[in-house]
Protein backbone atom coordinates (compact mmCIF):
# COMPACT_ATOMS: atom_id res chain seq x y z
CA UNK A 1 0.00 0.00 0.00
CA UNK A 2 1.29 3.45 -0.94
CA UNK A 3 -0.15 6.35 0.55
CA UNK A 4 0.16 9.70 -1.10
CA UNK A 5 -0.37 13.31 0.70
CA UNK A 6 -2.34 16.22 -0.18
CA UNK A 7 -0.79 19.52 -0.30
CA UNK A 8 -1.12 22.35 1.84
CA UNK A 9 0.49 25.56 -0.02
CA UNK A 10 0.26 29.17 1.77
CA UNK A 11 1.61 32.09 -0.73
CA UNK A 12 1.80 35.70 0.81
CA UNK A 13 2.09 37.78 -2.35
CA UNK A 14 2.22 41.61 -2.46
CA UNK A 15 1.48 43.33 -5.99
CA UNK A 16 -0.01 47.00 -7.25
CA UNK A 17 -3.61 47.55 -8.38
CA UNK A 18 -4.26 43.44 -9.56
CA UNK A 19 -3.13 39.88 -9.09
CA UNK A 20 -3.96 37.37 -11.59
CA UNK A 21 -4.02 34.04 -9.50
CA UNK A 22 -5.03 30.54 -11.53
CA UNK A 23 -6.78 32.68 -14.15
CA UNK A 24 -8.55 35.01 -11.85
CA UNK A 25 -8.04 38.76 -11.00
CA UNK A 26 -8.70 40.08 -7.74
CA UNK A 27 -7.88 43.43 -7.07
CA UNK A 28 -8.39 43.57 -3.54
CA UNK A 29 -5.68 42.75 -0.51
CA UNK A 30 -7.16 39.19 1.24
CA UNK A 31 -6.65 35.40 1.51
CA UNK A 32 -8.22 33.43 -1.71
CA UNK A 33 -8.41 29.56 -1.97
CA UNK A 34 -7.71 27.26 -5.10
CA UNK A 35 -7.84 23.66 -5.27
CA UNK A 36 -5.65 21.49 -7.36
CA UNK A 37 -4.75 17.96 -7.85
CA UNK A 38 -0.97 17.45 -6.98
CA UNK A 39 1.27 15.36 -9.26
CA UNK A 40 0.46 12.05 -6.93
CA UNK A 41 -3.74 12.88 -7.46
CA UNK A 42 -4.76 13.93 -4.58
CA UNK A 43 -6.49 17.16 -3.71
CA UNK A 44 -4.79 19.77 -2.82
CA UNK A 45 -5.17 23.44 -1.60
CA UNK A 46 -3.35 26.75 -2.68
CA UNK A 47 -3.80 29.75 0.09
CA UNK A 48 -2.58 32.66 -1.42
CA UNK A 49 -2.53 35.83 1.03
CA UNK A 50 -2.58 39.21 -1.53
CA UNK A 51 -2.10 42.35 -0.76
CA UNK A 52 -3.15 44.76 -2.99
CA UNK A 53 -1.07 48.37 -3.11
CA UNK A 54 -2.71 50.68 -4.92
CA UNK A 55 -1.25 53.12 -7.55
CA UNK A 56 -1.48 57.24 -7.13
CA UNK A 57 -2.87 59.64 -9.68
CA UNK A 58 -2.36 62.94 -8.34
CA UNK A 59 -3.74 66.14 -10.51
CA UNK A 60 -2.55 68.59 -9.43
CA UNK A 61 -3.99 72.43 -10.89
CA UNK A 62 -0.89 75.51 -10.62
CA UNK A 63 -0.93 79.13 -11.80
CA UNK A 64 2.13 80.57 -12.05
CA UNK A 65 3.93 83.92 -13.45
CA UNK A 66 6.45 83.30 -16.23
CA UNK A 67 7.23 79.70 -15.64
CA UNK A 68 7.34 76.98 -12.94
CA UNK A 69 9.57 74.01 -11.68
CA UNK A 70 8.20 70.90 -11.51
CA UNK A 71 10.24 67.51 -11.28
CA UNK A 72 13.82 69.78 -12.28
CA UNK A 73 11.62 70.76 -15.57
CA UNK A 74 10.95 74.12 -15.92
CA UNK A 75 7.65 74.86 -18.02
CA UNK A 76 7.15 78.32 -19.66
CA UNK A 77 3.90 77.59 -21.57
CA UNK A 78 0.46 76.68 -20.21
CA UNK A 79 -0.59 73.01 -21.10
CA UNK A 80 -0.95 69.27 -19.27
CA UNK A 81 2.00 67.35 -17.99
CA UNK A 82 2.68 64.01 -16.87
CA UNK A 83 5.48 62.80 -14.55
CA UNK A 84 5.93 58.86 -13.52
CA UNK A 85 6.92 58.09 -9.73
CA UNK A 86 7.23 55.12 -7.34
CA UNK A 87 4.82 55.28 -4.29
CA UNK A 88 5.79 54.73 -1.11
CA UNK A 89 3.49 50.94 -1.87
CA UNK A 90 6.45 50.83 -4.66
CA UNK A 91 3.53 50.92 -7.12
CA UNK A 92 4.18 52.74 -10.66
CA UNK A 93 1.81 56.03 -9.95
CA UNK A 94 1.10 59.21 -12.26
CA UNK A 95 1.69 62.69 -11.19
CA UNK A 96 -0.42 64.93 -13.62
CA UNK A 97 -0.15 68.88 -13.68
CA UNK A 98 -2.58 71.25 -15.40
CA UNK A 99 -0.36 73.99 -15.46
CA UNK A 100 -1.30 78.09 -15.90
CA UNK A 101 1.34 80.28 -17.17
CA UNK A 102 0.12 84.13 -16.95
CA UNK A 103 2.25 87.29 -17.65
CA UNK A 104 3.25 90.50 -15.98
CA UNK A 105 2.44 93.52 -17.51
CA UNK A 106 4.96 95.94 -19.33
CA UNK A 107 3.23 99.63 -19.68
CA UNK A 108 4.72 102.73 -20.62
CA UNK A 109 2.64 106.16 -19.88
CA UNK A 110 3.76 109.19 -21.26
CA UNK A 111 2.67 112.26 -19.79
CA UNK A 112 3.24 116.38 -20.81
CA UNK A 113 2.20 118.47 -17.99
CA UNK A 114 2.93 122.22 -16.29
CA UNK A 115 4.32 122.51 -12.72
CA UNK A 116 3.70 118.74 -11.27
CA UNK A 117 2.03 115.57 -11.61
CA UNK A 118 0.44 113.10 -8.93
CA UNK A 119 0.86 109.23 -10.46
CA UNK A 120 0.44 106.36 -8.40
CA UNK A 121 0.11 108.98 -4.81
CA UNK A 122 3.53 110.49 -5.41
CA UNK A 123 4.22 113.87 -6.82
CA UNK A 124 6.88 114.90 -9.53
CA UNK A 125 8.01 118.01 -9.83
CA UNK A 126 10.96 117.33 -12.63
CA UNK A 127 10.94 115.28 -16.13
CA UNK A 128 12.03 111.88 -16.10
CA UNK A 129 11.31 108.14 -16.65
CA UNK A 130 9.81 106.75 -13.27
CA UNK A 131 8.86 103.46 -12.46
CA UNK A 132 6.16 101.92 -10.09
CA UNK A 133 5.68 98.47 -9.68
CA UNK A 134 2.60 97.07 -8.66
CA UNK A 135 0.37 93.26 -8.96
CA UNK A 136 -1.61 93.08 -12.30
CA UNK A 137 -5.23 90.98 -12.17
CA UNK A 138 -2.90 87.78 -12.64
CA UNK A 139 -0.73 88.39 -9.65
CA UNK A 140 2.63 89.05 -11.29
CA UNK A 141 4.29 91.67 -10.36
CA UNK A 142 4.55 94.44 -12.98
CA UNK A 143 6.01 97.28 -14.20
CA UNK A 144 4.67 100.77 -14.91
CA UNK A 145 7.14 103.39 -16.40
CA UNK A 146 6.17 106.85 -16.63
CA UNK A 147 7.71 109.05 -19.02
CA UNK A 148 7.18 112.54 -18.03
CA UNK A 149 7.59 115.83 -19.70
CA UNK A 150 7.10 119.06 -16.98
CA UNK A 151 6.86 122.28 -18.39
CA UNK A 152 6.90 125.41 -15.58
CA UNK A 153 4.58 127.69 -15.30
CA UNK A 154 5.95 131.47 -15.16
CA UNK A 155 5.50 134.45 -13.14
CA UNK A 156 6.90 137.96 -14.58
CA UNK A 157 6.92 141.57 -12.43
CA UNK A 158 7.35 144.76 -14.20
CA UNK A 159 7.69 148.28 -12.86
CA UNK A 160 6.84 150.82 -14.62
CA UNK A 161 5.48 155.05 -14.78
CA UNK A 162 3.38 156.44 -16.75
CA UNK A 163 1.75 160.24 -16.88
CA UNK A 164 -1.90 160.46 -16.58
CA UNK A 165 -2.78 156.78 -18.33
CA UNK A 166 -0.73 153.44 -19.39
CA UNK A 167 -1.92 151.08 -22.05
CA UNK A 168 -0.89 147.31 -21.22
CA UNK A 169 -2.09 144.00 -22.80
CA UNK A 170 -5.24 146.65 -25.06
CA UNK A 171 -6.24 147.95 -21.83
CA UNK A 172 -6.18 152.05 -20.59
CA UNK A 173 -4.90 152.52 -16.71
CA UNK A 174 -5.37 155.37 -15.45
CA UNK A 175 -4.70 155.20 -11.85
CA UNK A 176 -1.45 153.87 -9.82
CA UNK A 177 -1.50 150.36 -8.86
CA UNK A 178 -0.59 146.35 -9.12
CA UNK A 179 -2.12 144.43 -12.32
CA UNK A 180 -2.05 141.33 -13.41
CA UNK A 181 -2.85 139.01 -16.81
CA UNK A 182 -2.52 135.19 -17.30
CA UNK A 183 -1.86 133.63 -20.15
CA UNK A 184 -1.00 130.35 -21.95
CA UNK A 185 2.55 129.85 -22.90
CA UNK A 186 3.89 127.57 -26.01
CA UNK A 187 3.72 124.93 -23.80
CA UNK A 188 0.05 125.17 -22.91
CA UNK A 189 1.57 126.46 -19.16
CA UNK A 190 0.17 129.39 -16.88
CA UNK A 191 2.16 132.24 -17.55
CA UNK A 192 1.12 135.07 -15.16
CA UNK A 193 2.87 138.54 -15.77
CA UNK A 194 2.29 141.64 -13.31
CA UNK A 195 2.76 145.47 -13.52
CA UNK A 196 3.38 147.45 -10.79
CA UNK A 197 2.35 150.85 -12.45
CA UNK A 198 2.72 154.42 -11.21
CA UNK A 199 0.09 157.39 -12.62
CA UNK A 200 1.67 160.88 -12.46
CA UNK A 201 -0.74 163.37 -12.92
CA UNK A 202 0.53 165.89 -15.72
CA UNK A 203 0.31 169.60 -14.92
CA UNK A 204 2.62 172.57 -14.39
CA UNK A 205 5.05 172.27 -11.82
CA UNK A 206 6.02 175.88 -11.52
CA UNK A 207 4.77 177.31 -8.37
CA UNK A 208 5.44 180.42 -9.43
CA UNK A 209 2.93 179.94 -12.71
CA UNK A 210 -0.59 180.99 -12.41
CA UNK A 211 -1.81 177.08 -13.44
CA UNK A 212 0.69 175.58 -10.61
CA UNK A 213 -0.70 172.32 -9.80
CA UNK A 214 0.89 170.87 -6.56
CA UNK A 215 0.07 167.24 -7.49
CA UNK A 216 1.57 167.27 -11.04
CA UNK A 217 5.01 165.68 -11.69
CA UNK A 218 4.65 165.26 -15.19
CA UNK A 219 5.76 168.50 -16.38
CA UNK A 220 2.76 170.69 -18.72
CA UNK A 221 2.58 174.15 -19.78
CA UNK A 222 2.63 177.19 -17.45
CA UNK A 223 0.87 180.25 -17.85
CA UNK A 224 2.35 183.01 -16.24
């Protein structure tokens, strides 16, 4: 009499996302049975103990100014990329970026103006290029440059007599005192001139003349 044994056969197995196992699948970690009929004919049993690792896919969803770094790549144009990794399962996994590339603004302003100009809350006095930098809608930082032209405004004083009246700028002045026109310059600038303007009333100035007149010093005829 020969007696043959059955076989007992326990396999712990460890594999990502699937397992194929005597023509089945299983994609889930636990302990599956198969029978089988060893090489003497007798029935047999196959544990196998699976664990299933899964595999990552990670999206991930970036805006960024200019370019970006991702992986020791750097992207400058907008689009969909794909970088493979090892878990820490050791499973094959997919890292997938949908990547945003958005621009700072460039702007140039130029400006012609008299005296001074207020941009961005400061106040120039002098020509120039000036620059402010600020965040555009896309949060980049940005650049405006300002290129400014200042033309000054003028103020003129002249002193001047007159007897009895004083034509200035079309006008007739007949009495002493401080006048004063504005105007637009060649630049399109306030120019303001003033006259400071004496009258002298004409008259003789004899006293000894019978038409003396004590207030005259613009000299007239005399009648004696």
């Amino acid at each position: 009499l020969t007696i043959n044994s059955s076989d007992s056969i326990i396999s712990s197995i460890t594999s990502c996302d699937a397992y194929i196992f005597n023509g089945v699948t299983y994609t889930s970690s636990g302990i599956y049975n198969s029978l089988f009929t060893n090489i003497y004919g007798c029935d047999s049993l196959v544990t196998l103990d699976l664990t299933i690792n899964n595999s990552d896919t990670i999206i991930t969803a970036v805006t960024s100014c200019d370019d970006y770094l991702w992986n020791g790549t750097i992207y400058t144009n907008s689009g969909v990329y794909d970088s493979l990794f090892t878990n820490i399962d050791g499973c094959d996994s997919l890292a997938i970026l949908n990547l945003t590339i958005v621009y700072p603004t460039v702007s140039m302003t130029t400006i012609i103006t008299c005296d001074s100009l207020s941009w961005n809350g400061v106040t120039y006095t002098s020509s120039g290029l000036y620059n402010s930098l600020f965040v555009n809608s896309n949060g980049c930082d940005s650049t405006a440059t300002l290129d400014l032209t200042i033309f000054n405004s003028s103020i003129s004083t002249f002193i001047d007599t007159a007897c009895d009246s004083y034509i200035w700028y079309g006008v007739v002045y007949d009495t002493s005192g401080f006048y004063t026109n504005v105007f637009s310059d060649i630049n399109g600038c306030d120019s303001t001139v003033s006259l400071l303007l004496t009258i002298n009333i004409t008259g003789c100035t004899d006293p000894l003349a019978l038409n003396y007149n004590p207030l005259a010093t613009c000299n007239d005829t005399c009648i004696y």
